[in-house]
Protein backbone atom coordinates (compact mmCIF):
# COMPACT_ATOMS: atom_id res chain seq x y z
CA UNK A 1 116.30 95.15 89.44
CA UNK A 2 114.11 92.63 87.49
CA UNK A 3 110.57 93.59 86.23
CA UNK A 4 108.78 91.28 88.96
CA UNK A 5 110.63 91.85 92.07
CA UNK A 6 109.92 96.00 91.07
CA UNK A 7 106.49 94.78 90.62
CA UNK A 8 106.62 93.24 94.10
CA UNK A 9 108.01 96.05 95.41
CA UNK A 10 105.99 99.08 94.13
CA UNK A 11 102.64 96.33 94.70
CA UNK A 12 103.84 96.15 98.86
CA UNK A 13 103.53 100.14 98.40
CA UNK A 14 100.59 100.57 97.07
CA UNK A 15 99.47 98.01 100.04
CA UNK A 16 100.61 100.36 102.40
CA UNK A 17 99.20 103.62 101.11
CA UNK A 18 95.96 102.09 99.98
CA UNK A 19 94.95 98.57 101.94
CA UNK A 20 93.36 95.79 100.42
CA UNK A 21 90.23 97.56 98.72
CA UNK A 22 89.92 95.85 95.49
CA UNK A 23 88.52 99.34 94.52
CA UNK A 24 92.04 101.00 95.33
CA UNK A 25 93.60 99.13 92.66
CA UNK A 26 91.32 100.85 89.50
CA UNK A 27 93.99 103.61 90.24
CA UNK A 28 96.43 101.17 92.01
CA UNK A 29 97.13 98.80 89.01
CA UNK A 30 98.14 101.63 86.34
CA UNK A 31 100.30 103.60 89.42
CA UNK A 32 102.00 100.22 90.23
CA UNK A 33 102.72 99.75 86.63
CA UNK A 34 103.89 103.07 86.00
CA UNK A 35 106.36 103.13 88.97
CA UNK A 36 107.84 100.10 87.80
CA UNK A 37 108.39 101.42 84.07
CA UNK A 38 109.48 104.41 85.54
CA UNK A 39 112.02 102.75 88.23
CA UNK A 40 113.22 100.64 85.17
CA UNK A 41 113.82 103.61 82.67
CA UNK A 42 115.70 105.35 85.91
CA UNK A 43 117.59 102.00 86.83
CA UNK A 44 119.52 102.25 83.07
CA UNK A 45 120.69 105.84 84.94
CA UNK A 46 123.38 105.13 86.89
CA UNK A 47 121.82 107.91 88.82
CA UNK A 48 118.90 105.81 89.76
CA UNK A 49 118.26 105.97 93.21
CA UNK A 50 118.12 102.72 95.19
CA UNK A 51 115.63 101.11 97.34
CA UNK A 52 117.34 100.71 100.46
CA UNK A 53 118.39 104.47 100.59
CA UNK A 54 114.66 105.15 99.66
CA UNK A 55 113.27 103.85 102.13
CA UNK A 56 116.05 105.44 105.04
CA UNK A 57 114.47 108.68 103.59
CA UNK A 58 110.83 107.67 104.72
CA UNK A 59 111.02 108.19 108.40
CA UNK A 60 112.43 111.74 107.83
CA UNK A 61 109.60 112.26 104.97
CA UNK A 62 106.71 111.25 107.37
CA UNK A 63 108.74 113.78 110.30
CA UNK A 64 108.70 116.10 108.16
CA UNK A 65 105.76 115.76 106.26
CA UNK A 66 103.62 115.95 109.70
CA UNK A 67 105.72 118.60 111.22
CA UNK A 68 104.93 121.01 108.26
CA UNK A 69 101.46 120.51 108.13
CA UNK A 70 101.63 120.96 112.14
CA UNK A 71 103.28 123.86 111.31
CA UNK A 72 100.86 125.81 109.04
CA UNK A 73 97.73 124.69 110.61
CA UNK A 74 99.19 126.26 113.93
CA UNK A 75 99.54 129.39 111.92
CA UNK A 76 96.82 129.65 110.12
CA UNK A 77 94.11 128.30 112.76
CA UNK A 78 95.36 131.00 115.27
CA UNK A 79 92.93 134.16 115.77
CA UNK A 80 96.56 135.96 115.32
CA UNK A 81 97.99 134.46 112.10
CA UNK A 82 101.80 134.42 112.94
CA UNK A 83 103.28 134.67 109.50
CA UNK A 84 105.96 137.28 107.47
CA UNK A 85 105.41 136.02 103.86
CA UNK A 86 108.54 136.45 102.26
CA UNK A 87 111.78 134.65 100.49
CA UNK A 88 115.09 133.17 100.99
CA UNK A 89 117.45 131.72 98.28
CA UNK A 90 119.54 129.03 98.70
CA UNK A 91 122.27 127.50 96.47
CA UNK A 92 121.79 123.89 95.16
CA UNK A 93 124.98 121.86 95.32
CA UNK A 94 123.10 118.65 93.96
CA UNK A 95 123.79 117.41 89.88
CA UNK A 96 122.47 114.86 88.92
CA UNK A 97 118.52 115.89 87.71
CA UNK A 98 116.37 113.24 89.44
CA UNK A 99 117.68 114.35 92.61
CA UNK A 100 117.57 118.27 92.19
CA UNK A 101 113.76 117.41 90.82
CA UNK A 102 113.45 115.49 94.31
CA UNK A 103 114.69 118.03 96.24
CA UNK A 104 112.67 120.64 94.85
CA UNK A 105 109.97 118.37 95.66
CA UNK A 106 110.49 117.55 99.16
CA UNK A 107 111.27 121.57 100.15
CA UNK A 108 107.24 121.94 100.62
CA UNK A 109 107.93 119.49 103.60
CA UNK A 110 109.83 121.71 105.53
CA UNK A 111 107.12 123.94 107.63
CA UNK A 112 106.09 127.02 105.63
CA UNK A 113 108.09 126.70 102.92
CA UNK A 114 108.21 125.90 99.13
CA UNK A 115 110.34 126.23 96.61
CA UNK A 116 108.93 129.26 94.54
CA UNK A 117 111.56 129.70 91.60
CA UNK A 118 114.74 128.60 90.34
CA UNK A 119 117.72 129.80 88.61
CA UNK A 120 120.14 127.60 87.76
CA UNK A 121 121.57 126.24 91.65
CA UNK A 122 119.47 129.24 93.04
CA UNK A 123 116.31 128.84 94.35
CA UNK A 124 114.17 130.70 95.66
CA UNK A 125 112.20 129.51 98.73
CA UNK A 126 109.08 131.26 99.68
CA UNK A 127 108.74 131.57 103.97
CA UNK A 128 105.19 132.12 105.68
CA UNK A 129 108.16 133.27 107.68
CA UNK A 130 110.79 134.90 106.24
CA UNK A 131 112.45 135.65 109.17
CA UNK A 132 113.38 132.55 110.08
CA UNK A 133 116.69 130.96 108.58
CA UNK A 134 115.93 127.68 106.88
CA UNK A 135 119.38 127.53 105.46
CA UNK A 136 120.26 124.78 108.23
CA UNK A 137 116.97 122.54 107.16
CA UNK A 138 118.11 122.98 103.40
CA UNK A 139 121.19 121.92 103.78
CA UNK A 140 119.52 118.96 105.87
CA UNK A 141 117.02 118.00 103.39
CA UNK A 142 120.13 118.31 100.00
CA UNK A 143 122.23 115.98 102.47
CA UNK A 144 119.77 113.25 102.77
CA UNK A 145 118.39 113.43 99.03
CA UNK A 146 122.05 113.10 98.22
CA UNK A 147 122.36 109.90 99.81
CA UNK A 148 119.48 108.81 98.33
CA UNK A 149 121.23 109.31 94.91
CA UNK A 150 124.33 108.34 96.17
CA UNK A 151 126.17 111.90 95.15
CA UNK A 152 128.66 113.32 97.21
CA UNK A 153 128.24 117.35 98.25
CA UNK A 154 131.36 119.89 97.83
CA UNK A 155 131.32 122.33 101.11
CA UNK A 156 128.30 125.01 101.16
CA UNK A 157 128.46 128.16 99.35
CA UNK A 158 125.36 129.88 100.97
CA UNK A 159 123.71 132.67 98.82
């Protein structure tokens, strides 16, 4: 993708997260610029994930994203805090780096969870609920960062 339609691009963003305030752009201007060099040093990847994809993931990150946070404040604002600290592990099928970093990421979106550790594929998730199974959400989530990244799955393995 050429330097000024990335520019464009990652500029629109920064629209939508921050407005118009010309004071949003003191941090605005070096975060555009970095995304772009970023997005370019990532585009010689063949990994590099594309725009179009990207942006399929956002409805599911904003879901998600406001579903966890529902989640915990539920929890924790309740006289009774309903929670069972504890962990699961769960067996990354993804390869290629940018997308296991991604994933590792996006876990914290899921409600009560984040990833805590990680051993090679394994990782460890830490639960305000451990007794819930979150292997289905995983699974979920490594699906649609894999299409993001364009990288096929093999069948599940769970730990």
């Amino acid at each position: 993708m050429a330097i000024a339609r990335r520019l464009l691009v990652f500029f629109g963003v920064w629209i939508i997260l921050a407005g118009w305030d010309p004071v949003s752009w003191v941090i605005g201007l070096p975060a555009v610029l970095f995304a772009s060099w970023v997005y370019g040093r990532l585009a010689e990847d063949s990994a590099a994930p594309g725009f179009r994809r990207m942006f399929a993931f956002l409805p599911f990150f904003l879901r998600e994203s406001f579903r966890g946070g529902a989640d915990v404040a539920r929890r924790i604002l309740r006289p009774r805090m309903r929670i069972k600290p504890g962990f699961q592990t769960y067996r990354m099928r993804l390869s290629q780096p940018a997308a296991r970093v991604l994933f590792l990421d996006c876990i914290s979106l899921l409600p009560g969870s984040l990833s805590a550790d990680r051993h090679q594929d394994v990782i460890h998730v830490h639960l305000l609920d451990a007794s819930l199974d979150v292997t289905p959400e995983l699974a979920d989530l490594e699906r649609r960062v894999a299409a993001i990244f364009g990288e096929r799955l093999e069948p599940h393995a769970y730990v």
